[in-house]
Protein backbone atom coordinates (compact mmCIF):
# COMPACT_ATOMS: atom_id res chain seq x y z
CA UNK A 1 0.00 0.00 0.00
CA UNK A 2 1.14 3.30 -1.22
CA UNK A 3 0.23 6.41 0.87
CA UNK A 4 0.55 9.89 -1.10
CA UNK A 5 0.09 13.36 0.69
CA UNK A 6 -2.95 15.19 -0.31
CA UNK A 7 -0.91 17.56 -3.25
CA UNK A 8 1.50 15.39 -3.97
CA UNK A 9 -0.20 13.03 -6.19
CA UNK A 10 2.93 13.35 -8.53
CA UNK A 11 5.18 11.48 -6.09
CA UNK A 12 4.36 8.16 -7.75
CA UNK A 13 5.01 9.53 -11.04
CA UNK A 14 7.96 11.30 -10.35
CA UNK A 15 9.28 9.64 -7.57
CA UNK A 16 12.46 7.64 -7.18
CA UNK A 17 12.16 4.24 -6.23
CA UNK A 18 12.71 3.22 -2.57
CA UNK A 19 13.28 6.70 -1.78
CA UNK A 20 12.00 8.79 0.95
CA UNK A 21 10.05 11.56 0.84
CA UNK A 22 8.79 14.12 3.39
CA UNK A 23 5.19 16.08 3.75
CA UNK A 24 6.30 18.45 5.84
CA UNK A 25 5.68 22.16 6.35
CA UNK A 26 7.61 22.52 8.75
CA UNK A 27 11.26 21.41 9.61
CA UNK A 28 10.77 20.97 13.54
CA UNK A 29 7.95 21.90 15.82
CA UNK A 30 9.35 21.37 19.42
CA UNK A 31 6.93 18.54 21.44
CA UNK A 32 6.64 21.13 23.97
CA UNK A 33 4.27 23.54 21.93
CA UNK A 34 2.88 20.24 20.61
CA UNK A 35 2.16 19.34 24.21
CA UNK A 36 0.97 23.20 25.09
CA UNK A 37 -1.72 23.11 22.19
CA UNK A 38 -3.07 20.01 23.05
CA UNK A 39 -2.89 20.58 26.69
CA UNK A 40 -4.76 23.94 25.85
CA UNK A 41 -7.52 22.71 23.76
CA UNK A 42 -8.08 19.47 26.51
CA UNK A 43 -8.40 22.53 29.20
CA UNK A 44 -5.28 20.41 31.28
CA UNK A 45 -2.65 21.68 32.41
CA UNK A 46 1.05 20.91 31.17
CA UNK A 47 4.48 20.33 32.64
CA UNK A 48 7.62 20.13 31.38
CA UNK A 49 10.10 17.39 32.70
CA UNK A 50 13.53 16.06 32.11
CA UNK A 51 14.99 13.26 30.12
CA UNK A 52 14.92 10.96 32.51
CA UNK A 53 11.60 11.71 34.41
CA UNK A 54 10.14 11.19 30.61
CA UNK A 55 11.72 7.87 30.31
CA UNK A 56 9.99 6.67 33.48
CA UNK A 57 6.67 8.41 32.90
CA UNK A 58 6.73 7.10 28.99
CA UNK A 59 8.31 4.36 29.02
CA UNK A 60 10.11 3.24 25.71
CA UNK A 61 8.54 6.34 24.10
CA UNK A 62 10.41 8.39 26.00
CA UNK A 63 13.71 7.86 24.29
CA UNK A 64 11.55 9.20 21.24
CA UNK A 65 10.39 11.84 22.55
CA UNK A 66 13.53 13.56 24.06
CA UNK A 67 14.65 13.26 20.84
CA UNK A 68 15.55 16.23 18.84
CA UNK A 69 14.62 14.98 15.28
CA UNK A 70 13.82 17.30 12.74
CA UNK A 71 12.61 16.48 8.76
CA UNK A 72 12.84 18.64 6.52
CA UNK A 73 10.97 18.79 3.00
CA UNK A 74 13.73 20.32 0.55
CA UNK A 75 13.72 17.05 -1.25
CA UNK A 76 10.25 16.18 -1.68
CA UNK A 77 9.94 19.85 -3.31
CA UNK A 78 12.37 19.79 -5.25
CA UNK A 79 12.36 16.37 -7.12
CA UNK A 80 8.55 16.42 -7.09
CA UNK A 81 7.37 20.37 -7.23
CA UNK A 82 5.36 20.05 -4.23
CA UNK A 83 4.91 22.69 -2.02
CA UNK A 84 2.63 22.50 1.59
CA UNK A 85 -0.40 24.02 1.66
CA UNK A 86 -2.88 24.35 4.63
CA UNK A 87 -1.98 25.57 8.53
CA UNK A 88 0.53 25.04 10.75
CA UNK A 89 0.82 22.17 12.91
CA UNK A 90 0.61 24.23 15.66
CA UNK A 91 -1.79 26.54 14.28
CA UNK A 92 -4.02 23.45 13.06
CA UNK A 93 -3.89 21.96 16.53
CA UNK A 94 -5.24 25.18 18.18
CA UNK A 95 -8.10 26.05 15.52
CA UNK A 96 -9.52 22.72 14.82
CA UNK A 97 -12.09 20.90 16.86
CA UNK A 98 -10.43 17.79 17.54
CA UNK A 99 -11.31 18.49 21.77
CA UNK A 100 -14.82 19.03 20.99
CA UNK A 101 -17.05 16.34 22.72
């Protein structure tokens, strides 16, 4: 199965085989203002902790998510001529009604 980012239907076409590609506006959006927006729309509040104190509260995903791992789209635009459209992450997070019940 073959996932392709809404704008990006070209990416089969002009894609390279077995290579990656990102959908990304954005190049890094820190999990702390991930954490704040979601936090915000869930009306909880949110604290920030170290490393280690992630590890235990996390578990395994903790490793990941002390990580400082950035994508960045350069590729994807330039071998296939896409270009994001659409919000922020950030800004999507805080407009949308995903806390609505």
């Amino acid at each position: 199965m073959c996932w392709t980012p809404p704008g990006c239907t070209g990416s089969l076409e002009k894609g390279t085989a077995g290579a990656r590609y990102h959908a990304v506006a954005e190049e890094g959006v820190r999990l702390k203002d991930i954490a704040a927006a979601i936090g915000g729309g869930l009306n909880v509040p949110v604290t920030s902790i170290s490393q280690e104190q992630a590890q235990e509260h996390f578990g395994f995903f903790g490793f990941f998510a002390g990580r400082d791992s950035p994508v960045s789209s350069a590729r994807t635009r330039e071998q296939l001529g896409w270009n994001p459209t659409g919000p922020s992450l950030l800004t999507d997070l805080e407009n949308m009604q995903y806390f609505q019940t």
